[in-house]
Protein backbone atom coordinates (compact mmCIF):
# COMPACT_ATOMS: atom_id res chain seq x y z
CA UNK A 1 -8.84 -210.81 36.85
CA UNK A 2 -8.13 -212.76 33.68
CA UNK A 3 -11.24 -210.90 31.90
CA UNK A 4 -9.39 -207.74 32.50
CA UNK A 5 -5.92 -209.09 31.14
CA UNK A 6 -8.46 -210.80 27.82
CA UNK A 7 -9.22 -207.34 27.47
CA UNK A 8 -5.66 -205.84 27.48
CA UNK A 9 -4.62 -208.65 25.31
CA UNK A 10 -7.19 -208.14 22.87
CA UNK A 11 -6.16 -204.05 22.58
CA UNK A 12 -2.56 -205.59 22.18
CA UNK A 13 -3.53 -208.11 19.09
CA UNK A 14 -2.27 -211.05 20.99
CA UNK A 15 -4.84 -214.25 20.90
CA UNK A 16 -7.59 -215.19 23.69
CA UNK A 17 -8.56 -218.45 24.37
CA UNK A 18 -12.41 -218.67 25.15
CA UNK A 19 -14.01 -221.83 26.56
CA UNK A 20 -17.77 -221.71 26.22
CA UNK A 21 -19.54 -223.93 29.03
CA UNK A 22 -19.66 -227.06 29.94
CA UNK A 23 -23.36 -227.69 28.84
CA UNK A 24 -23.04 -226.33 25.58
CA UNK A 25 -20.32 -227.08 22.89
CA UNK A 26 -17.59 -227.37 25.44
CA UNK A 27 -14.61 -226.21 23.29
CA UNK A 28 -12.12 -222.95 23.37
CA UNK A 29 -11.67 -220.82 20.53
CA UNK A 30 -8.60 -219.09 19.93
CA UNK A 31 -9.57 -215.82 19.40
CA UNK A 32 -8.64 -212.64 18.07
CA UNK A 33 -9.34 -209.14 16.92
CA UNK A 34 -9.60 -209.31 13.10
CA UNK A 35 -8.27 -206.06 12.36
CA UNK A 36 -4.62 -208.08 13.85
CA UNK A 37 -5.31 -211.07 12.00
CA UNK A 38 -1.54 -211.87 10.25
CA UNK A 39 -0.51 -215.11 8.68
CA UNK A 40 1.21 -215.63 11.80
CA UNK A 41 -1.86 -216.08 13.44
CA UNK A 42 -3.83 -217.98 10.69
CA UNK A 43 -0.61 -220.36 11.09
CA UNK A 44 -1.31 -220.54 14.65
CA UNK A 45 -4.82 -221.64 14.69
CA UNK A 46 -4.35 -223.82 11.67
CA UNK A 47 -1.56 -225.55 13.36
CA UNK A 48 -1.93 -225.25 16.92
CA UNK A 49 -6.18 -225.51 16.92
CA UNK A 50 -7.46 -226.68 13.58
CA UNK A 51 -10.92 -226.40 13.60
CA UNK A 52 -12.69 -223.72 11.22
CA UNK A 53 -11.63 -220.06 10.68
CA UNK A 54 -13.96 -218.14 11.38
CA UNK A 55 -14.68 -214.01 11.24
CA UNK A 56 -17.91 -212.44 13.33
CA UNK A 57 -20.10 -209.61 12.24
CA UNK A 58 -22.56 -208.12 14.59
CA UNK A 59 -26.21 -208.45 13.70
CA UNK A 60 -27.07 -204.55 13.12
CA UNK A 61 -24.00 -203.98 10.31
CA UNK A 62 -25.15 -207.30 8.83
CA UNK A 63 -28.29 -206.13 8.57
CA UNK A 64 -27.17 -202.94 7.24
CA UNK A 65 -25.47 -204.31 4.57
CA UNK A 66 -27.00 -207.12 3.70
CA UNK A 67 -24.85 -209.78 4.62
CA UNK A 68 -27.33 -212.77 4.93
CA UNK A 69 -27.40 -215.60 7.55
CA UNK A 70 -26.55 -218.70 5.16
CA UNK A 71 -29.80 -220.50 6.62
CA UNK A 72 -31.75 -217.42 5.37
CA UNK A 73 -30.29 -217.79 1.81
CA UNK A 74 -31.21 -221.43 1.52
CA UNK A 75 -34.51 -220.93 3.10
CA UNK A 76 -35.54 -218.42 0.49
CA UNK A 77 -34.40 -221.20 -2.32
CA UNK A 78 -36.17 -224.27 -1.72
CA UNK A 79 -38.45 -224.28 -4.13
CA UNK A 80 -35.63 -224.29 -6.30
CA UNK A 81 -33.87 -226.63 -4.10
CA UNK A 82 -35.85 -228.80 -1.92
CA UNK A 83 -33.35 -230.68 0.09
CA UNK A 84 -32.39 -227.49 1.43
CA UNK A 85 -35.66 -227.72 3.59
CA UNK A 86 -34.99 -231.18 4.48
CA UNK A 87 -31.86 -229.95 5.75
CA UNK A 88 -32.25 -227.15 7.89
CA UNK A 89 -30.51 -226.73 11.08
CA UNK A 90 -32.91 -227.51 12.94
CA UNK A 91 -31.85 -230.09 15.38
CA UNK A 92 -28.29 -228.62 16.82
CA UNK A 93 -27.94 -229.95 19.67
CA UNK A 94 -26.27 -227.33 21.42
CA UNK A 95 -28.61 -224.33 20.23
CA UNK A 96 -32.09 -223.38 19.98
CA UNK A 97 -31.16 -220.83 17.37
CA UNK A 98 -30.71 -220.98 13.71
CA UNK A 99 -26.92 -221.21 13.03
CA UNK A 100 -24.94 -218.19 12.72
CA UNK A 101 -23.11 -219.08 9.72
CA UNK A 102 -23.11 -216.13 6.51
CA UNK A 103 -21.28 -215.98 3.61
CA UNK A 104 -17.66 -217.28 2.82
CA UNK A 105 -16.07 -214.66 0.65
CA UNK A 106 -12.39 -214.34 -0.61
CA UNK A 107 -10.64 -211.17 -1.55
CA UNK A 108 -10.66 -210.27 -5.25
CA UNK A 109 -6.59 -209.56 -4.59
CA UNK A 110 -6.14 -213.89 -3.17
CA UNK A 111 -5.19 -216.43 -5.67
CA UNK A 112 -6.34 -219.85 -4.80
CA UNK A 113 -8.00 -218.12 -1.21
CA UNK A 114 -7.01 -220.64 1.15
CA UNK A 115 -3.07 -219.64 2.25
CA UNK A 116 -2.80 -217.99 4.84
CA UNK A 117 -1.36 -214.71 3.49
CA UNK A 118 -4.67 -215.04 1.37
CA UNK A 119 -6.89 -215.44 4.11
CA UNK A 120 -5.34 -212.78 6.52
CA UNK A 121 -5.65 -210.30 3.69
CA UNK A 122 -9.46 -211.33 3.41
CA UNK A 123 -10.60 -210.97 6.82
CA UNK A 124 -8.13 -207.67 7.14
CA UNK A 125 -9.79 -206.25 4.44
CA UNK A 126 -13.34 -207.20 5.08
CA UNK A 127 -12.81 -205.87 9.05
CA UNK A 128 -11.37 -202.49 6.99
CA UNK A 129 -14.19 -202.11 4.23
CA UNK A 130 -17.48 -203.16 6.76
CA UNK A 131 -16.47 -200.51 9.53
CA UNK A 132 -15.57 -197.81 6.93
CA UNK A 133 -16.82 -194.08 7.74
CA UNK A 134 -19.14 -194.51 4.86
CA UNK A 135 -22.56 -194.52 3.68
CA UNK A 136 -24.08 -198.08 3.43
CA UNK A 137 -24.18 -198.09 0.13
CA UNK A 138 -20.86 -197.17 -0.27
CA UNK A 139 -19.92 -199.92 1.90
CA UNK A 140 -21.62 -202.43 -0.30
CA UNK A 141 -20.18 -201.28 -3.62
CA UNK A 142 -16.60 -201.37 -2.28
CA UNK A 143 -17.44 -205.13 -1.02
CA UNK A 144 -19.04 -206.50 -4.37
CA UNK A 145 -15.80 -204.68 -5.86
CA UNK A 146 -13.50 -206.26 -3.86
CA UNK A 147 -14.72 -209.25 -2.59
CA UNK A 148 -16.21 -212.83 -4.01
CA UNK A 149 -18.24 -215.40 -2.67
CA UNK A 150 -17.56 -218.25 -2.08
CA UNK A 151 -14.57 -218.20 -0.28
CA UNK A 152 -12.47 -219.49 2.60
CA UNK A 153 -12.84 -217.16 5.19
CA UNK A 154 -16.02 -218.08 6.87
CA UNK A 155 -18.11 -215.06 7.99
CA UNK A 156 -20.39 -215.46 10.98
CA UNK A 157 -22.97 -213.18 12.18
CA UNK A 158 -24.15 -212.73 15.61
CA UNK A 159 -27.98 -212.89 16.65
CA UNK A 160 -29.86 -209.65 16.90
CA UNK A 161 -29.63 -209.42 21.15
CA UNK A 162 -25.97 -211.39 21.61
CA UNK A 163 -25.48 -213.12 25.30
CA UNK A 164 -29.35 -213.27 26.16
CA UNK A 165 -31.10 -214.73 22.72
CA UNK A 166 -27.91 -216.84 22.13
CA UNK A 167 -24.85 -217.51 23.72
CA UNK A 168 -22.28 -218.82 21.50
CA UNK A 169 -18.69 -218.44 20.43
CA UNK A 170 -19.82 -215.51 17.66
CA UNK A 171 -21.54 -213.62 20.49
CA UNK A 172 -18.59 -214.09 23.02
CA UNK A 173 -15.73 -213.38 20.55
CA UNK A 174 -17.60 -210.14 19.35
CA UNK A 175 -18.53 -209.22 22.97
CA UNK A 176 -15.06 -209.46 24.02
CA UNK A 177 -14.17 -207.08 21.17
CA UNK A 178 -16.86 -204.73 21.93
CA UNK A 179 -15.30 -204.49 25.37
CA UNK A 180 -11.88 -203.76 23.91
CA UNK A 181 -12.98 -201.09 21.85
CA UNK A 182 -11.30 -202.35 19.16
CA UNK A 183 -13.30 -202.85 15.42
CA UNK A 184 -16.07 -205.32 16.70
CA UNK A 185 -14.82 -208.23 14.56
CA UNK A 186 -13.40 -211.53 16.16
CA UNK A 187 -11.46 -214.08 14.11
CA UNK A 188 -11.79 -217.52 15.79
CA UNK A 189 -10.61 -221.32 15.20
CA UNK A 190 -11.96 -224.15 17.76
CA UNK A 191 -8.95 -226.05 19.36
CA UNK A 192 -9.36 -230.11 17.69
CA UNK A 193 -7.78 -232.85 20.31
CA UNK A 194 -5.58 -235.49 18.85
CA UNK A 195 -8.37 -238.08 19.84
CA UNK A 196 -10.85 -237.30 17.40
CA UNK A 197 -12.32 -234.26 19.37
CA UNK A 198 -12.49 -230.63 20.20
CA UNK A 199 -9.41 -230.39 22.98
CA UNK A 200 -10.44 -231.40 26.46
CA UNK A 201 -10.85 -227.93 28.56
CA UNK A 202 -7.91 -228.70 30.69
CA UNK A 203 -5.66 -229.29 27.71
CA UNK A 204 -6.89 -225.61 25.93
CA UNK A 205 -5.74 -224.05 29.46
CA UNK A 206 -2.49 -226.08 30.14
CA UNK A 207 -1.93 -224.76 26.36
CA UNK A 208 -2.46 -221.23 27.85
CA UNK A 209 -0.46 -221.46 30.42
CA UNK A 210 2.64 -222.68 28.33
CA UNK A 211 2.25 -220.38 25.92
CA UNK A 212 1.43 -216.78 27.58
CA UNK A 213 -2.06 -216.77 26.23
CA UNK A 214 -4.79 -215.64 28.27
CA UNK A 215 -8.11 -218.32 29.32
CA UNK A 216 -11.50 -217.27 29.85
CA UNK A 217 -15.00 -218.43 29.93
CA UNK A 218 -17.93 -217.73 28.29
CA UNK A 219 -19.09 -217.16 32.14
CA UNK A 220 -16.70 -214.78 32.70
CA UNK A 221 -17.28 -212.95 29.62
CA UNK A 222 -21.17 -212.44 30.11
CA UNK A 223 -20.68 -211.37 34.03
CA UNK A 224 -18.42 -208.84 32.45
CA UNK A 225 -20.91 -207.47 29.51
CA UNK A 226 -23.81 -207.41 31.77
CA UNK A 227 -21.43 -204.31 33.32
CA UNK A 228 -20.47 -203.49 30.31
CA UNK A 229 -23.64 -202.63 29.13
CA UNK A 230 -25.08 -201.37 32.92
């Protein structure tokens, strides 16, 4: 079954494509475990998908640490800033949640942020400090240490209950990992069409196909959590 050779793949650091559904955003993600994020890859998806990199956090160690949804942060400031109510995310048409952006951070070690050798040592190290065998607080000194925000790695974090409250690419990706047992962090990057939009979902598998990379869907993947988690 291909969600058994995503799996394998994922174990193996090689990239997963993931096409959502066909009633939501209808686009694949390449998709990876952070942890084997290289500038190899980050060349891949900047070249070969180009849409936004992005790097998932489940809900719980966001929560732990205090790694805020970005709607959150702007919610809390509009008194300060009241076109940050006008603009909430309220209206996406895709999702009946808030949206799972966070922070954007860059390593304290990255120059300008945005190379890729910058931005795979950012999401590397993030994936490395947030999963440490370490008291919370520990965590969170070594990441205001090391870290800065803004940045260019774009951190998402997944909903509290992922696959039933919301169904999206953060909660796939970081399923996906879950089920690989690897560090539950996926680095993703939409695949863009030449036409002016995300690539059509038989282009994103033909792309597969030519280039030894496992598809799946978003179908697939919640089938196999809902075993997953018995």
């Amino acid at each position: 079954m291909s969600i058994e050779k995503a799996i394998e793949d994922i174990r193996n650091g090689k990239i997963v494509l993931i096409y959502d559904f066909d009633d939501r955003e209808r686009e694949t993600d390449m998709t990876i475990a952070s942890q084997f994020v290289t500038h190899e890859t980050l060349r891949t998806f900047r070249k070969d998908a180009g849409g936004l990199v992005c790097t998932t956090t489940p809900y719980a160690k966001a929560k732990e640490l205090g790694l805020p949804f970005l709607s959150d942060v702007f919610w809390d400031d509009i008194e300060k800033y009241p076109l940050l109510k006008a603009m909430a995310p309220n209206d996406i048409p895709y999702d009946n949640t808030k949206s799972s952006f966070g922070l954007t951070i860059n390593h304290r070690k990255t120059y300008t942020g945005i190379t890729d050798n910058d931005r795979a040592l950012t999401i590397t190290e993030y994936v490395k400090t947030i999963f440490k065998d370490a008291p919370a607080d520990k965590i969170k000194e070594e990441l205001g240490t090391n870290f800065r925000a803004p940045g260019h790695v774009h951190l998402l974090n997944t909903c509290e209950k992922p696959l039933e409250t919301r169904k999206g690419h953060t909660e796939l990706a970081n399923a996906l990992m879950i089920m690989a047992g690897v560090l539950p962090s996926a680095t993703i990057c939409e695949m863009m069409g030449d036409d002016g939009n995300s690539e059509k979902k038989a282009c994103t598998k033909k792309y597969g196909e030519d280039h030894g990379l496992t598809f799946i869907t978003g179908d697939e993947i919640i089938e196999a959590w809902k075993k997953y988690k018995g």
